[in-house]
N, C-alpha and C. Protein backbone atom coordinates (compact mmCIF):
# COMPACT_ATOMS: atom_id res chain seq x y z
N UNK A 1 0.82 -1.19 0.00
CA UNK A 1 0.00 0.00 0.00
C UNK A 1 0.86 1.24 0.00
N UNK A 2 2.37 0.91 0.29
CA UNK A 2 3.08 2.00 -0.06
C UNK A 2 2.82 3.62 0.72
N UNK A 3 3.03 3.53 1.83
CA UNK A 3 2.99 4.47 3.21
C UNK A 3 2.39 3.69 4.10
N UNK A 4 2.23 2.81 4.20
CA UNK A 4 1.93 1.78 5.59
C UNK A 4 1.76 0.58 5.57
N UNK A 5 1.77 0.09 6.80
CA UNK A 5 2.23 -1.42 7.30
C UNK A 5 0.48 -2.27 6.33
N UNK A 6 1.24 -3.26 5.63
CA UNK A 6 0.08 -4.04 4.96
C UNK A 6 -0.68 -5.08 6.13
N UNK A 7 -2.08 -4.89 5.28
CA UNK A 7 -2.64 -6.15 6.20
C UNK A 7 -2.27 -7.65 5.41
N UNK A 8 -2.66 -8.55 5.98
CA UNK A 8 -2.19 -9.76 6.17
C UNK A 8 -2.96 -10.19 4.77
N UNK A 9 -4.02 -9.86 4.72
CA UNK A 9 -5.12 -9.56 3.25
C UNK A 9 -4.48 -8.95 1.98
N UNK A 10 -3.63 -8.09 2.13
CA UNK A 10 -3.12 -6.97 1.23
C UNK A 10 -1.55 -8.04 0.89
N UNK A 11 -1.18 -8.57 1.54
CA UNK A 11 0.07 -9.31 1.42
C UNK A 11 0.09 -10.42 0.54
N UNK A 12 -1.29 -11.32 0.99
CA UNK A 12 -1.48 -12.44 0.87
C UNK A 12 -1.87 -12.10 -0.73
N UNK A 13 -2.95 -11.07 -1.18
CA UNK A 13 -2.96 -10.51 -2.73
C UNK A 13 -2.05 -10.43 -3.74
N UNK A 14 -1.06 -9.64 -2.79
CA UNK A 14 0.32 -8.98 -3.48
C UNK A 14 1.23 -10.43 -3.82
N UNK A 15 1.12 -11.20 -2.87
CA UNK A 15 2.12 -12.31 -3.16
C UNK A 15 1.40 -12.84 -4.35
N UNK A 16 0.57 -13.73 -4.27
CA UNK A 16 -0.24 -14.26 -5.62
C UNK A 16 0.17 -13.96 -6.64
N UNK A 17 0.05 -12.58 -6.89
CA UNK A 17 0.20 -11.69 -7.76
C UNK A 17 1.58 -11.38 -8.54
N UNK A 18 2.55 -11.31 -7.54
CA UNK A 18 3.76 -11.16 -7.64
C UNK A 18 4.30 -12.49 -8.33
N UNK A 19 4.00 -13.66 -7.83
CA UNK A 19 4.24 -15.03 -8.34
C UNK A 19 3.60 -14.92 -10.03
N UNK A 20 2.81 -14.05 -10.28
CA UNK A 20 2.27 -14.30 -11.90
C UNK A 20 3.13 -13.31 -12.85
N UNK A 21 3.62 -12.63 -11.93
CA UNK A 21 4.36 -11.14 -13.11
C UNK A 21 3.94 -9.62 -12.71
N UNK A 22 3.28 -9.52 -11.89
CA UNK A 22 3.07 -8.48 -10.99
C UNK A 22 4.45 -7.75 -10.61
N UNK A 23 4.18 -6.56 -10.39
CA UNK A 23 5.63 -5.54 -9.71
C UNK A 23 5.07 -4.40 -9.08
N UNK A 24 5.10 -4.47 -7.61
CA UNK A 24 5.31 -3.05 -7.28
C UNK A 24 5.84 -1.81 -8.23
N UNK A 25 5.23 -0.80 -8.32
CA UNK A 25 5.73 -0.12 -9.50
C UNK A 25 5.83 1.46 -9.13
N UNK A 26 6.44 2.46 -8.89
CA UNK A 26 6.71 4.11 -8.77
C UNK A 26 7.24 4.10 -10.24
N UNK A 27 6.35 4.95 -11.07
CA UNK A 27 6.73 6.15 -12.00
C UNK A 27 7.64 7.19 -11.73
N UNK A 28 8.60 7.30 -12.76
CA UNK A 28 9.32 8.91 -12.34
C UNK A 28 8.97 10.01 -13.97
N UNK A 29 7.95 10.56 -13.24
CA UNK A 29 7.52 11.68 -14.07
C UNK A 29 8.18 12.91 -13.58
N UNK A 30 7.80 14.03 -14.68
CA UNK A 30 8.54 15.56 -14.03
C UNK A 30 7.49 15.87 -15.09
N UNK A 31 7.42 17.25 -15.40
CA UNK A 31 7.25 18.29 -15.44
C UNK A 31 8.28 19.42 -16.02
N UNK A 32 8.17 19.26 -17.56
CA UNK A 32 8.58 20.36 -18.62
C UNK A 32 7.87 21.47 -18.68
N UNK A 33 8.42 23.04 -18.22
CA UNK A 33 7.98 24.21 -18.48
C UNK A 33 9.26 24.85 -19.11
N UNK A 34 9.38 25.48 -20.51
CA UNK A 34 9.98 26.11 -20.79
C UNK A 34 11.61 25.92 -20.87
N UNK A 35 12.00 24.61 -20.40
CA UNK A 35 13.04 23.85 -20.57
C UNK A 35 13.62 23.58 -18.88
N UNK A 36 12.37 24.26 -17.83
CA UNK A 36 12.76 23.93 -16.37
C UNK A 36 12.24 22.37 -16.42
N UNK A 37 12.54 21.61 -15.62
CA UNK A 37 12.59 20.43 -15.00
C UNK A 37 12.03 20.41 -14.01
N UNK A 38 11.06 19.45 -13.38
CA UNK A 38 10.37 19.76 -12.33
C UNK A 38 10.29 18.24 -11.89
N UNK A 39 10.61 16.90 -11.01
CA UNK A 39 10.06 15.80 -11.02
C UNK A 39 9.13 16.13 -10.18
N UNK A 40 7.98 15.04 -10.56
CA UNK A 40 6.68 14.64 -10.06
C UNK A 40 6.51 13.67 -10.02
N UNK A 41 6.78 12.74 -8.89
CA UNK A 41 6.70 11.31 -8.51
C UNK A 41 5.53 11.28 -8.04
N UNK A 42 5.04 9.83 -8.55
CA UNK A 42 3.73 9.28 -8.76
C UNK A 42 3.72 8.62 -7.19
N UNK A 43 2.51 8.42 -6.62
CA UNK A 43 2.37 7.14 -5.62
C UNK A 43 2.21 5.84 -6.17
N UNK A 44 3.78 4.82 -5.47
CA UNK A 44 3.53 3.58 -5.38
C UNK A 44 2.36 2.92 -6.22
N UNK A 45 2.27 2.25 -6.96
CA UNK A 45 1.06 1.30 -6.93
C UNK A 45 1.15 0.06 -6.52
N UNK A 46 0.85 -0.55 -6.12
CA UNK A 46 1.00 -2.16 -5.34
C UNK A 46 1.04 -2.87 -6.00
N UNK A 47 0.30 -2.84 -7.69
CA UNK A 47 0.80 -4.02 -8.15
C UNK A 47 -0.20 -3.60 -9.70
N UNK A 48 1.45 -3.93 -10.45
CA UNK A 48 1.48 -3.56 -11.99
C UNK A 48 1.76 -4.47 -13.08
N UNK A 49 1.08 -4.09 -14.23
CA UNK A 49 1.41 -5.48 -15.59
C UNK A 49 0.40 -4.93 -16.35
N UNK A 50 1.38 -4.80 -17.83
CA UNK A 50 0.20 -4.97 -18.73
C UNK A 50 -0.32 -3.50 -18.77
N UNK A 51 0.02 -2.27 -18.39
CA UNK A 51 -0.90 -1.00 -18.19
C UNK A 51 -2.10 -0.84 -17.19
N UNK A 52 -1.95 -2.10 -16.22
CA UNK A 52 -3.27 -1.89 -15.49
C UNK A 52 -2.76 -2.07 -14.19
N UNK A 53 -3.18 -0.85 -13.64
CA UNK A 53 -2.23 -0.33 -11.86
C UNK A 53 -3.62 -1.20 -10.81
N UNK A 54 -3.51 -1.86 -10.29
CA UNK A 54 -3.76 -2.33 -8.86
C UNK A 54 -3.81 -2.28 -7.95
N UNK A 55 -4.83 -1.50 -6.87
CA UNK A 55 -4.39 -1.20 -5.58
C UNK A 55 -5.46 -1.90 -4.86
N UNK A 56 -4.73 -2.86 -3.38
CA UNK A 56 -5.75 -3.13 -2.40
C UNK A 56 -6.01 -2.91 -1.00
N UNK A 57 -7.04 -2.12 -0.87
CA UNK A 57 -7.28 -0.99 0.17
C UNK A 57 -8.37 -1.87 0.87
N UNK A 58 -7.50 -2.70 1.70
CA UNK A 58 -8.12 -3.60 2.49
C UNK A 58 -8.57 -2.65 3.95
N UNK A 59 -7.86 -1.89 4.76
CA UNK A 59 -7.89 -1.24 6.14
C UNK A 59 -7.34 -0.45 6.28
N UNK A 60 -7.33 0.49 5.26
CA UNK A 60 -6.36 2.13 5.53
C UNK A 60 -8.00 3.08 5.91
N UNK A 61 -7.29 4.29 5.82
CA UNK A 61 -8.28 5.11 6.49
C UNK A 61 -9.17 5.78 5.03
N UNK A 62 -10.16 6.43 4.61
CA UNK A 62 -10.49 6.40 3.21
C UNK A 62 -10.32 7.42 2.52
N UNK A 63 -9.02 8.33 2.80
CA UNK A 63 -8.47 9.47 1.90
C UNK A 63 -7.52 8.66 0.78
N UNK A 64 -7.37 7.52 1.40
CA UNK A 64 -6.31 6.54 0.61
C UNK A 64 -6.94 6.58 -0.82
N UNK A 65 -8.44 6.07 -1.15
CA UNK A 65 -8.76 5.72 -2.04
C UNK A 65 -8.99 7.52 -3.03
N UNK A 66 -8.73 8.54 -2.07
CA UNK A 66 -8.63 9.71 -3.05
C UNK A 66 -6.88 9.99 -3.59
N UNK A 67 -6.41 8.70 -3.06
CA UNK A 67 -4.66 9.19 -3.21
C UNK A 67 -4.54 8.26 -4.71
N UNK A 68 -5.35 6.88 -3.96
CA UNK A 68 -5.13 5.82 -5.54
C UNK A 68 -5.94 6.54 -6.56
N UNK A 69 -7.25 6.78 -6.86
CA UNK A 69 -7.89 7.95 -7.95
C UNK A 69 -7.44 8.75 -8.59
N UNK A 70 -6.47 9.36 -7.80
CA UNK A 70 -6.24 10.65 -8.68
C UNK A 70 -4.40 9.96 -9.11
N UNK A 71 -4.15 8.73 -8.61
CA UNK A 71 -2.39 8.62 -9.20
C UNK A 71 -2.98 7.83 -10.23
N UNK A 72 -4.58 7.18 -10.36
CA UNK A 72 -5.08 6.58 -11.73
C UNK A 72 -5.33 7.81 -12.45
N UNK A 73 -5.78 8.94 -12.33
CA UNK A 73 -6.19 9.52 -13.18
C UNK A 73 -5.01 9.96 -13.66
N UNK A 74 -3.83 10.75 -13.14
CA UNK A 74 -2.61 11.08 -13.86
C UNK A 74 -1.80 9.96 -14.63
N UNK A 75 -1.87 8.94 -13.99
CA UNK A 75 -1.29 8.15 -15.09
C UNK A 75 -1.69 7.78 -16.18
N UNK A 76 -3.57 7.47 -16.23
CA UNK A 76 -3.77 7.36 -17.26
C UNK A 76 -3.99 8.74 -18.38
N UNK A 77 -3.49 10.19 -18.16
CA UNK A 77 -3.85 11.10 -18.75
C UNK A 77 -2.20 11.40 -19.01
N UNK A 78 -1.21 10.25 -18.44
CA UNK A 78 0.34 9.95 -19.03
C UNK A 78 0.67 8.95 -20.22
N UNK A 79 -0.73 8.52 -20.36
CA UNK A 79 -0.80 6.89 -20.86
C UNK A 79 0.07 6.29 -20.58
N UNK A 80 0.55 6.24 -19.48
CA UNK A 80 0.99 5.02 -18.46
C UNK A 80 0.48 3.61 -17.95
N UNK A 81 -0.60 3.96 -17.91
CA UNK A 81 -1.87 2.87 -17.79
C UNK A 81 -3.14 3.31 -18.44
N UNK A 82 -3.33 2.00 -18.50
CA UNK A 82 -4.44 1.85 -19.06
C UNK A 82 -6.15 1.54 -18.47
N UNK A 83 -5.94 0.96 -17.26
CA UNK A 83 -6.47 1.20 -16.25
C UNK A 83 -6.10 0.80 -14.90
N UNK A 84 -7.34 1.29 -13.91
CA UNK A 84 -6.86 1.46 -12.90
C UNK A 84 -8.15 0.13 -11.86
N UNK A 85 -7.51 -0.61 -11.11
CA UNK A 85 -8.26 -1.58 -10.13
C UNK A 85 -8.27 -1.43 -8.67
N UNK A 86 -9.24 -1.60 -8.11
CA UNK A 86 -9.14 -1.46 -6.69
C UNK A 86 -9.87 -2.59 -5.99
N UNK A 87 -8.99 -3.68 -5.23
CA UNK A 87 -9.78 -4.42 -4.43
C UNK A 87 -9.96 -4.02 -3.09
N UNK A 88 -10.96 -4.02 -2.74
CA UNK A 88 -11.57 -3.85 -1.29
C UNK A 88 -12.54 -4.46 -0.69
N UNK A 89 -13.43 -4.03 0.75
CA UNK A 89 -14.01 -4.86 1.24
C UNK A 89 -15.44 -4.36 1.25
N UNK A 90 -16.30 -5.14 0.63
CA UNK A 90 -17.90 -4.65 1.16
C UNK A 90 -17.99 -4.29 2.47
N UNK A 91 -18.86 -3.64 2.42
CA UNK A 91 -19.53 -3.15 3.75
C UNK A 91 -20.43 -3.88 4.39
N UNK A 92 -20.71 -4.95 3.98
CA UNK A 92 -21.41 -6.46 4.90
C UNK A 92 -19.95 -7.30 5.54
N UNK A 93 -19.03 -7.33 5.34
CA UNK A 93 -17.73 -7.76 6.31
C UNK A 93 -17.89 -7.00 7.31
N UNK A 94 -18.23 -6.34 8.13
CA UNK A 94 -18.47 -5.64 8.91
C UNK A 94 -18.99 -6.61 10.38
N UNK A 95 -20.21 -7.02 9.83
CA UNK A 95 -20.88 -7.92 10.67
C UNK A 95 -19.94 -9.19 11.32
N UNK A 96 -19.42 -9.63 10.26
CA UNK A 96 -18.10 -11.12 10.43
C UNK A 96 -17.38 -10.46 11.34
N UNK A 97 -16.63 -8.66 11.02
CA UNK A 97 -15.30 -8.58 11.61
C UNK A 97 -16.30 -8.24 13.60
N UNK A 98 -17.66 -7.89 13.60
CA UNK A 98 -18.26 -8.19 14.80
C UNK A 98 -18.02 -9.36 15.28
N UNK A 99 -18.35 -9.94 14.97
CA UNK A 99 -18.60 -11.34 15.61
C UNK A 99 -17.39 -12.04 15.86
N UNK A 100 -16.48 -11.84 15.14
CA UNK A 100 -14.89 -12.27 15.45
C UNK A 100 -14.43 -11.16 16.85
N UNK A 101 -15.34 -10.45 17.40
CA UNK A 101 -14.27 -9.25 18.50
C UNK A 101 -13.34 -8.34 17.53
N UNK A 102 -13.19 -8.44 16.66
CA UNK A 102 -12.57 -7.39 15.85
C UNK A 102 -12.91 -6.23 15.19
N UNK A 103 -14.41 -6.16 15.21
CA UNK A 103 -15.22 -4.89 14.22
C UNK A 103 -14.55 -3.72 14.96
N UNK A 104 -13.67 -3.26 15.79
CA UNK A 104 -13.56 -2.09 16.27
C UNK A 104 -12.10 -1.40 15.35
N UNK A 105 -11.24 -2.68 14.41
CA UNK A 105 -10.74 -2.31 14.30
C UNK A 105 -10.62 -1.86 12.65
N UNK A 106 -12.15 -2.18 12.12
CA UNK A 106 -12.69 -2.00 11.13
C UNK A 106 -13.49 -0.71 11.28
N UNK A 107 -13.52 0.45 11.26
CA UNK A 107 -14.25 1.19 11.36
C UNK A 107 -14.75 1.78 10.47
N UNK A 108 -16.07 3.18 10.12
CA UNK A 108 -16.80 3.52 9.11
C UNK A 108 -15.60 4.31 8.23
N UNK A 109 -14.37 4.62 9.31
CA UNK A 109 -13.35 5.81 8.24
C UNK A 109 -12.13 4.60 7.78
N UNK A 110 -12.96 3.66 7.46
CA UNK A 110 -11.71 2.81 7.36
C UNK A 110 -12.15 2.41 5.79
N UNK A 111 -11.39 1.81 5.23
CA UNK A 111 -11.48 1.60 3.04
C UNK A 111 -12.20 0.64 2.89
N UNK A 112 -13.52 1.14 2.48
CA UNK A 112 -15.27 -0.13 2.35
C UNK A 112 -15.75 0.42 1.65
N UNK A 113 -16.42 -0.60 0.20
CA UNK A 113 -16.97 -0.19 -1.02
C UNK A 113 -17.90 1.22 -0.55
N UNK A 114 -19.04 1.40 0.05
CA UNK A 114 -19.53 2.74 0.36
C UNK A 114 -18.77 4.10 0.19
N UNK A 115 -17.20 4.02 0.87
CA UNK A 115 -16.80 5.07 0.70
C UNK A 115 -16.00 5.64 -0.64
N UNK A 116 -15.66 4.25 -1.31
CA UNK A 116 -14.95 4.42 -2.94
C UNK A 116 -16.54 4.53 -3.45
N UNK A 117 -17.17 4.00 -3.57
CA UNK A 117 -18.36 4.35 -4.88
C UNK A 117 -18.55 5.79 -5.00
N UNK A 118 -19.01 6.46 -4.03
CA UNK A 118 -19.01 7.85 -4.29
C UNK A 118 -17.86 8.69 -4.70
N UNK A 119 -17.14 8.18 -4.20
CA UNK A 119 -15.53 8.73 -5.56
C UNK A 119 -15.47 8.64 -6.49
N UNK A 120 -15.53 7.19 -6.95
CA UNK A 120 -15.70 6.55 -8.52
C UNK A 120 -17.11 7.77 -9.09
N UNK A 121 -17.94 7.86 -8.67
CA UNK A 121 -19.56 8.41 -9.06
C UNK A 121 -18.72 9.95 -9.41
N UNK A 122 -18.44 10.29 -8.69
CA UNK A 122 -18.42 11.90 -8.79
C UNK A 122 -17.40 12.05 -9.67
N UNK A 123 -17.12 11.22 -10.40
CA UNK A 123 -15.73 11.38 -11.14
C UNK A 123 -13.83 11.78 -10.93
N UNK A 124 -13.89 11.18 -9.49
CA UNK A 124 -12.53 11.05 -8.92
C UNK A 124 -11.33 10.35 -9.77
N UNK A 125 -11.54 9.26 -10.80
CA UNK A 125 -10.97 8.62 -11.33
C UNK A 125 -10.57 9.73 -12.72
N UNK A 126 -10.75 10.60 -12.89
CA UNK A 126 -10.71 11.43 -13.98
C UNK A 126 -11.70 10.63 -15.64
N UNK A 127 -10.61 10.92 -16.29
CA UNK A 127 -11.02 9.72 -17.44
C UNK A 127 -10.36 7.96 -17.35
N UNK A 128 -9.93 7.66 -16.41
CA UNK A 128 -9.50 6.75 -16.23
C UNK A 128 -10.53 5.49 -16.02
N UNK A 129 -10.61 4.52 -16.58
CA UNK A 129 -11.30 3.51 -16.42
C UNK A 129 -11.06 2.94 -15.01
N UNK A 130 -12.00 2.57 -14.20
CA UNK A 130 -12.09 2.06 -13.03
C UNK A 130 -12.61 0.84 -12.52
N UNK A 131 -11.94 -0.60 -12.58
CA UNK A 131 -12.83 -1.61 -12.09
C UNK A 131 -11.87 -1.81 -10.53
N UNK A 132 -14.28 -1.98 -9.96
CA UNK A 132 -13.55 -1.87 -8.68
C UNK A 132 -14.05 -3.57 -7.77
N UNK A 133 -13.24 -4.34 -7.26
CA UNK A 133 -13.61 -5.66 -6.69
C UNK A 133 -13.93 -5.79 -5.41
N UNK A 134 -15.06 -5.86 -4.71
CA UNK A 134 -15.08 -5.80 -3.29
C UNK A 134 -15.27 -7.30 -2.70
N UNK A 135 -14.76 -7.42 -2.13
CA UNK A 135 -14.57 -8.90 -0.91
C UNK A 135 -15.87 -8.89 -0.06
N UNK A 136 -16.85 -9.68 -0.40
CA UNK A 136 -18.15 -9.75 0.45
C UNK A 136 -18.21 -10.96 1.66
N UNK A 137 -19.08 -10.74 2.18
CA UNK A 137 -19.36 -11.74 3.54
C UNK A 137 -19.29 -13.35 2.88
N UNK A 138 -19.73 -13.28 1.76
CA UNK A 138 -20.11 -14.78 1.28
C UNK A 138 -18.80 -15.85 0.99
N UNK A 139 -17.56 -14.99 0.86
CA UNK A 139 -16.12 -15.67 0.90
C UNK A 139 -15.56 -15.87 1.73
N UNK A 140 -16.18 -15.37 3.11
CA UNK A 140 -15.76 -15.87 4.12
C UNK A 140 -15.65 -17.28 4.67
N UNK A 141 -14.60 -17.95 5.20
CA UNK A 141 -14.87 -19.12 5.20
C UNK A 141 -14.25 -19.80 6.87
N UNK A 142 -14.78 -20.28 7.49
CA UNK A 142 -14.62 -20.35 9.09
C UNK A 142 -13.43 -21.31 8.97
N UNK A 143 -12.43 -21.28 9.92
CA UNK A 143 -11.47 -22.43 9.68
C UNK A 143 -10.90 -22.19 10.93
């Protein structure tokens, strides 16, 4: 997630992923005015291939998903990518992370489809194509 400690969820993704051809990936862009030089480094994406940036915003707080939006929208208005993905968690996991004693550490300001849809809606993603995957109660599996 690239500024903080991953969850165990976010790891377990990234590895998978990484095993197929996946790469953590930072852009080094700048900024030409008039022959000044300016770099403008992109945020991290968690996981890249193919033109399509990946981020999974399992338990950060939900400005995150205005940080991944707008590093999709500049990249894809770099044609850097081509699009942009976000896995996260429905807002029915909620109930599970109750019942486990843990819902406290899931909270409403924490990264749950509710708070990306209205980003995606209002046009946060710029022109960037946006598919977004949320993790529902029904994959849960007791063990």
């Amino acid at each position: 997630m690239g500024g903080g400690r991953k969850s165990k969820v976010s790891e377990s993704i990234d590895s998978a992923l990484y095993q197929r051809g996946w790469v953590e990936k930072q852009f080094a862009t700048e900024i030409l005015v008039d022959g000044a030089h300016s770099e403008s480094p992109t945020h991290q994406i968690d996981c890249f291939k193919n033109r399509v940036a990946l981020e999974i915003e399992w338990n950060n707080k939900d400005p995150f998903y205005d940080r991944d939006l707008n590093n999709f929208r500049l990249l894809f208005e770099l044609r850097a990518v081509s699009v942009g993905v976000i896995v996260t968690r429905c807002d029915n996991l909620q109930n599970i992370f109750d019942q486990l004693g843990r819902g406290a550490s899931y909270g409403s300001s924490t990264t749950h489809m509710s708070k990306l849809l209205p980003r995606i809606n209002g046009g946060g993603g710029g022109g960037c194509p946006v598919l977004v995957l949320g993790i529902t109660k029904d994959l849960y599996v007791e063990d």
